[in-house]
C-alpha atoms as a PDB file:
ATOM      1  CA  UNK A   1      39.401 -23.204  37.969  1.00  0.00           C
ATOM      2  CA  UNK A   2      39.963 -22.095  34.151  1.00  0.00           C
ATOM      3  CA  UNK A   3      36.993 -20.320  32.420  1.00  0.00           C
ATOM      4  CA  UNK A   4      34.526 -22.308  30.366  1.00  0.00           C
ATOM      5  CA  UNK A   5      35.950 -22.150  26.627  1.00  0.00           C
ATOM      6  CA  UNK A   6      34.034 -20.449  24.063  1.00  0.00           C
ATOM      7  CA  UNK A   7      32.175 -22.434  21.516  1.00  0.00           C
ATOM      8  CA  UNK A   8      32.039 -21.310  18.117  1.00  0.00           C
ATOM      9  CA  UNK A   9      28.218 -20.429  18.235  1.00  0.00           C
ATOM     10  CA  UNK A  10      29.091 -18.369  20.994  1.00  0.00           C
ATOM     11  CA  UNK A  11      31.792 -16.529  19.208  1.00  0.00           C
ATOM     12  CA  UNK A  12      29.573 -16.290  15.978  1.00  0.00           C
ATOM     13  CA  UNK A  13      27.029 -14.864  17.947  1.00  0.00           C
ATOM     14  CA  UNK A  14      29.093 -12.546  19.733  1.00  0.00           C
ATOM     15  CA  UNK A  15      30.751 -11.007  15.938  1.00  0.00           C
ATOM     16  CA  UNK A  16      26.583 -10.777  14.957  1.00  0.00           C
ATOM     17  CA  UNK A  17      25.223  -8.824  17.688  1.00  0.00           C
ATOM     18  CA  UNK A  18      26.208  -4.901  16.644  1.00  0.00           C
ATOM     19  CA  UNK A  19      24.620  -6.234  13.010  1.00  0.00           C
ATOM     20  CA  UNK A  20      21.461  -7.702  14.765  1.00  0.00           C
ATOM     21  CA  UNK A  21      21.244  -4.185  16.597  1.00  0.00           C
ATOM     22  CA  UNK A  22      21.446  -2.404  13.413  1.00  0.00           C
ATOM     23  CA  UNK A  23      19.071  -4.972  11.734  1.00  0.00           C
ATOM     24  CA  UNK A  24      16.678  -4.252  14.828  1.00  0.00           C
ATOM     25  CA  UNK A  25      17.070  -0.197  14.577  1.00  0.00           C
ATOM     26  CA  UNK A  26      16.163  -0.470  10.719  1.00  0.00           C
ATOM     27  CA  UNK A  27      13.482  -3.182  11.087  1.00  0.00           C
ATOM     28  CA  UNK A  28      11.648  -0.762  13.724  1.00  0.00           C
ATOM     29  CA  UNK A  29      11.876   1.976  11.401  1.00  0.00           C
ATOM     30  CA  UNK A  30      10.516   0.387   8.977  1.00  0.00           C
ATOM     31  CA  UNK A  31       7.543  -0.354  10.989  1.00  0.00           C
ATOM     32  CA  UNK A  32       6.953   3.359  12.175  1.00  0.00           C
ATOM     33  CA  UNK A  33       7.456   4.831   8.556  1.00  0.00           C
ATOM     34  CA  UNK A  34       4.600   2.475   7.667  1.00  0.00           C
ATOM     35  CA  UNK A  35       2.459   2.659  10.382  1.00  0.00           C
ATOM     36  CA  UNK A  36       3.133   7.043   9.379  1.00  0.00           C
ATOM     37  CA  UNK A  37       1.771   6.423   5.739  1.00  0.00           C
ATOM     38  CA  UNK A  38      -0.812   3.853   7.444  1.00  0.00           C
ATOM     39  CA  UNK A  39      -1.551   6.946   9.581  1.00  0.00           C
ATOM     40  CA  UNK A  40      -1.637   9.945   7.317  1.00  0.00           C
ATOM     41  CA  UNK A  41      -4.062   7.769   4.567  1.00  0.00           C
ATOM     42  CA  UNK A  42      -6.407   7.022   7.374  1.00  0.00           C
ATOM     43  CA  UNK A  43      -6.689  10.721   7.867  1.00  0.00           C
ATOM     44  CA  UNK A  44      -7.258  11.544   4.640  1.00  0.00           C
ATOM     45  CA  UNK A  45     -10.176   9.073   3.864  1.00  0.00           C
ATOM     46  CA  UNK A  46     -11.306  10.334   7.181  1.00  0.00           C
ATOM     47  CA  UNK A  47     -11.353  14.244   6.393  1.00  0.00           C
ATOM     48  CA  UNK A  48     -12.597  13.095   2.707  1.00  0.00           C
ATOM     49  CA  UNK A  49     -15.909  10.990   4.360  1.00  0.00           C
ATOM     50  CA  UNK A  50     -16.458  14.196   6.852  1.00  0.00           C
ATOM     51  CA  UNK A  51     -16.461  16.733   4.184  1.00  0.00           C
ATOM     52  CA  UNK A  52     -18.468  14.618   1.967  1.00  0.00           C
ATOM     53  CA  UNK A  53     -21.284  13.788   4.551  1.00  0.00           C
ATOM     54  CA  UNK A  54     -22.380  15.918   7.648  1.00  0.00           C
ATOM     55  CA  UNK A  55     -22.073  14.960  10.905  1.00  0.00           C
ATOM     56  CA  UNK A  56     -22.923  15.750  14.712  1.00  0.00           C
ATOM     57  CA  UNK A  57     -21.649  14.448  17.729  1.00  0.00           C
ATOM     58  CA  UNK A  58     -23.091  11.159  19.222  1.00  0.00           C
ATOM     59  CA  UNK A  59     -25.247  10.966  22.351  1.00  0.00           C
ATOM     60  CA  UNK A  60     -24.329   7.452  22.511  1.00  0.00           C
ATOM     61  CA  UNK A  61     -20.456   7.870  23.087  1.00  0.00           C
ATOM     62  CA  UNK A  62     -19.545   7.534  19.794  1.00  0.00           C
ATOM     63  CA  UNK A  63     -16.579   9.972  18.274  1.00  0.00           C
ATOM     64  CA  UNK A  64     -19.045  11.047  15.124  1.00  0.00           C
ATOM     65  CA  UNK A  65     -22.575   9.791  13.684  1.00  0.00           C
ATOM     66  CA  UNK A  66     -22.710  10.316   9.816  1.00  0.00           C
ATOM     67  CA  UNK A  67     -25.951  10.924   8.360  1.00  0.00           C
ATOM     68  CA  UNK A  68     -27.220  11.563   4.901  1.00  0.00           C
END
């Protein structure tokens, strides 16, 4: 019994995938250099608020309770 033939999608498909990988690799990195910035502003508003206003640990189970 001869193989099934290959349709042209198939074949198209088959040329695209070590593009799609590369298109993957560089879309993730994208994602984690933004989610980095994302990261590293978030700190910095956070150590900005801390320093501006004091704070104590909660009782409640909260990671910090600003007061003025």
């Amino acid at each position: 019994m001869p193989p099934e033939p290959i349709t042209d999608a198939q074949r198209i498909e088959r040329a695209m995938q070590p593009y799609a990988e590369v298109d993957a690799h560089f879309r993730n990195q994208e994602w984690e250099d933004a989610m980095a910035l994302y990261d590293a502003a978030y700190r910095e508003l956070l150590a900005r608020l801390l320093l501006e206003r004091p704070c104590r640990p909660s009782l409640q189970g909260r990671a910090v309770e600003l007061y003025d």
